[in-house]
C-alpha atoms as a PDB file:
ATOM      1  CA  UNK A   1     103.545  49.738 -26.183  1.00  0.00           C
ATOM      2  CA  UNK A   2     103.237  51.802 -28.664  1.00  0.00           C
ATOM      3  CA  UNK A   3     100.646  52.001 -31.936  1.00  0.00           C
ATOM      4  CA  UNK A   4     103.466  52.144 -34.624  1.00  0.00           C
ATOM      5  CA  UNK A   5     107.587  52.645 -35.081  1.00  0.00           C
ATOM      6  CA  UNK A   6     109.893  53.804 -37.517  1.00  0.00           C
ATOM      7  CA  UNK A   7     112.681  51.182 -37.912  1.00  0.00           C
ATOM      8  CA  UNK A   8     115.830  52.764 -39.146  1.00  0.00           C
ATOM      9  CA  UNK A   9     118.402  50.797 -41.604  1.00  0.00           C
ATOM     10  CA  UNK A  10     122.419  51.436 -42.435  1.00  0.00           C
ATOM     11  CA  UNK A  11     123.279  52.186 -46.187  1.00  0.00           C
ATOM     12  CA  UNK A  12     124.076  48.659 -46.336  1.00  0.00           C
ATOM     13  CA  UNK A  13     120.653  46.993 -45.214  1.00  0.00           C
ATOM     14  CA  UNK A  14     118.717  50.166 -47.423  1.00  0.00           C
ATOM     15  CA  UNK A  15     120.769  48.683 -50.774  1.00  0.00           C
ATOM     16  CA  UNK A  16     120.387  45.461 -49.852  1.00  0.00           C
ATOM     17  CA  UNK A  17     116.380  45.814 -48.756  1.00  0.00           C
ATOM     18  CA  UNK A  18     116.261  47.839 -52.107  1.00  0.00           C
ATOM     19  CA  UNK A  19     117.591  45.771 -54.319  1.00  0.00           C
ATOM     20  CA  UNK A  20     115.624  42.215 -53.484  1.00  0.00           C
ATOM     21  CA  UNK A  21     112.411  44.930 -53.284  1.00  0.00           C
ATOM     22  CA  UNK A  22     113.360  45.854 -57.214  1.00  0.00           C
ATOM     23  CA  UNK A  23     113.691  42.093 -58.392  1.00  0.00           C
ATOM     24  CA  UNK A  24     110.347  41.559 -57.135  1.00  0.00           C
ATOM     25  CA  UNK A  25     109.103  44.698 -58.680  1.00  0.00           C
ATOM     26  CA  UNK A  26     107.894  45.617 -55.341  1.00  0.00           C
ATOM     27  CA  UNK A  27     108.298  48.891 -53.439  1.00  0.00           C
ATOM     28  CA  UNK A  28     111.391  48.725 -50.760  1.00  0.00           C
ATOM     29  CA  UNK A  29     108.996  49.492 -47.989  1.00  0.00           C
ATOM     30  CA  UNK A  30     106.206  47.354 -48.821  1.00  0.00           C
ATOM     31  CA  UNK A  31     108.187  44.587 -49.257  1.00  0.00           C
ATOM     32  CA  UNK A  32     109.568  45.581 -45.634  1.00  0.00           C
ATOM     33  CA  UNK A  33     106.819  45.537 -44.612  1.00  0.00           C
ATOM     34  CA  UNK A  34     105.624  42.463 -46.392  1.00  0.00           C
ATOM     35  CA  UNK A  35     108.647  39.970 -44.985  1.00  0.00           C
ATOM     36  CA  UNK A  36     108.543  41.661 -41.212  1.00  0.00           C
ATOM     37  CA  UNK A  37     104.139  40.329 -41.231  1.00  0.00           C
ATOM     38  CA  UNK A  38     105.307  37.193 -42.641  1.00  0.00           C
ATOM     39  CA  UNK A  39     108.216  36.728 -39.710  1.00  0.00           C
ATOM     40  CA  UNK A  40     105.650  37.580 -37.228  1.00  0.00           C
ATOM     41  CA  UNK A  41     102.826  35.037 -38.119  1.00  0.00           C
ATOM     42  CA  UNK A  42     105.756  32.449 -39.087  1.00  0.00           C
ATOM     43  CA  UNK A  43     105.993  28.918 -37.491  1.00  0.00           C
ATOM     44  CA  UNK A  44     109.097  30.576 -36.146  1.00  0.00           C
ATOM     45  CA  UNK A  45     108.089  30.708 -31.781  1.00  0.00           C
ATOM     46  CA  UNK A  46     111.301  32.416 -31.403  1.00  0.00           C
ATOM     47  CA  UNK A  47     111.675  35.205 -34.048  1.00  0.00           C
ATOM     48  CA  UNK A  48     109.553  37.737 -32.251  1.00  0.00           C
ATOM     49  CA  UNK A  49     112.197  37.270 -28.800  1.00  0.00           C
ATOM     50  CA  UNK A  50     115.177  37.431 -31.088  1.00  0.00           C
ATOM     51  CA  UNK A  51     113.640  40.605 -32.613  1.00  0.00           C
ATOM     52  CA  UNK A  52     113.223  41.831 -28.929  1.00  0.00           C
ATOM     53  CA  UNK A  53     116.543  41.372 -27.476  1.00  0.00           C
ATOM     54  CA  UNK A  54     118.250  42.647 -30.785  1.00  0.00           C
ATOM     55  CA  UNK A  55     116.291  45.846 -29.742  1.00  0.00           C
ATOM     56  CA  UNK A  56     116.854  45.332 -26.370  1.00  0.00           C
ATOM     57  CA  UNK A  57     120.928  45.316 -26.863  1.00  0.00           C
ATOM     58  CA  UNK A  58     120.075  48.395 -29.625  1.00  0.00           C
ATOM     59  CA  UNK A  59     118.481  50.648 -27.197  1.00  0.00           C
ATOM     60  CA  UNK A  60     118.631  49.571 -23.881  1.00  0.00           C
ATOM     61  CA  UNK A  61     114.985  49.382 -23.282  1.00  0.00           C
ATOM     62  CA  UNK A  62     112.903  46.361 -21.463  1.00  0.00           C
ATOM     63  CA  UNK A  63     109.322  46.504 -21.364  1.00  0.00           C
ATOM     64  CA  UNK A  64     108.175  45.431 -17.325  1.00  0.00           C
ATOM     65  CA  UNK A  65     107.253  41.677 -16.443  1.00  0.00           C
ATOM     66  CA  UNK A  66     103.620  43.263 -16.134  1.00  0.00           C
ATOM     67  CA  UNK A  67     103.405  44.224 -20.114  1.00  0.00           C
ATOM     68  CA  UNK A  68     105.332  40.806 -20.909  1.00  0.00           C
ATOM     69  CA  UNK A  69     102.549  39.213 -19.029  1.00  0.00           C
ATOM     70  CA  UNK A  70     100.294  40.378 -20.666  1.00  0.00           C
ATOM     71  CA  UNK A  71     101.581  40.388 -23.875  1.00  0.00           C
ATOM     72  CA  UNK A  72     101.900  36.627 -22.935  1.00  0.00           C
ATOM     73  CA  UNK A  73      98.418  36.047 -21.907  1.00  0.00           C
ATOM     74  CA  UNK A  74      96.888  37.664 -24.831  1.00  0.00           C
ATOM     75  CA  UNK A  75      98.999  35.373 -27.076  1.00  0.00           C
ATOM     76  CA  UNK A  76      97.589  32.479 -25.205  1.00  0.00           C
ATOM     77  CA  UNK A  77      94.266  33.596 -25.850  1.00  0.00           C
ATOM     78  CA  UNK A  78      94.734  34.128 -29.389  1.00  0.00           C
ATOM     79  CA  UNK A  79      95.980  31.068 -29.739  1.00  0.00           C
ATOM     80  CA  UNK A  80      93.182  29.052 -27.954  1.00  0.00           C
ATOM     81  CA  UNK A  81      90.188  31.057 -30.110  1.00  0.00           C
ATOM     82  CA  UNK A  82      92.471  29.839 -33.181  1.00  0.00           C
ATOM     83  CA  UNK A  83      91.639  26.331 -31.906  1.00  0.00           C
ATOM     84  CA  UNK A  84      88.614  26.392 -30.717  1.00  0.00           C
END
């Protein structure tokens, strides 16, 4: 997987993404940024998987069942040491 991605929006999404980024007097991609970290540590289990198979009907790609796995068990862990 890799360390970082460029995510590419239509004209559409940019205005939009622009435009909610201005009435917060934010920047459009820090506040990009800013809603994509707070979908990923969200309550939401499933937003990551949506995210994947949007990608995955975007491009094509898969990762293996090795690297989801692993991606699994190191989510598990994360989780426990939260607990613990």
């Amino acid at each position: 997987m890799a360390d970082g991605f460029d995510i590419h929006i239509d004209a559409e999404q940019a205005s939009d993404l622009r435009a909610a980024a201005e009435a917060r007097g934010l920047d459009p991609a820090a506040y990009a940024l800013q809603l994509l970290e707070k979908a990923i540590d969200s309550d939401d289990r499933w937003a990551i998987s949506r995210a994947r198979w949007a990608e995955y009907q975007r491009t094509g790609e898969s990762m293996s069942v090795e690297e989801a796995f692993g991606e699994i068990r190191s989510r598990i862990k994360a989780l426990r040491s939260k607990q613990a």
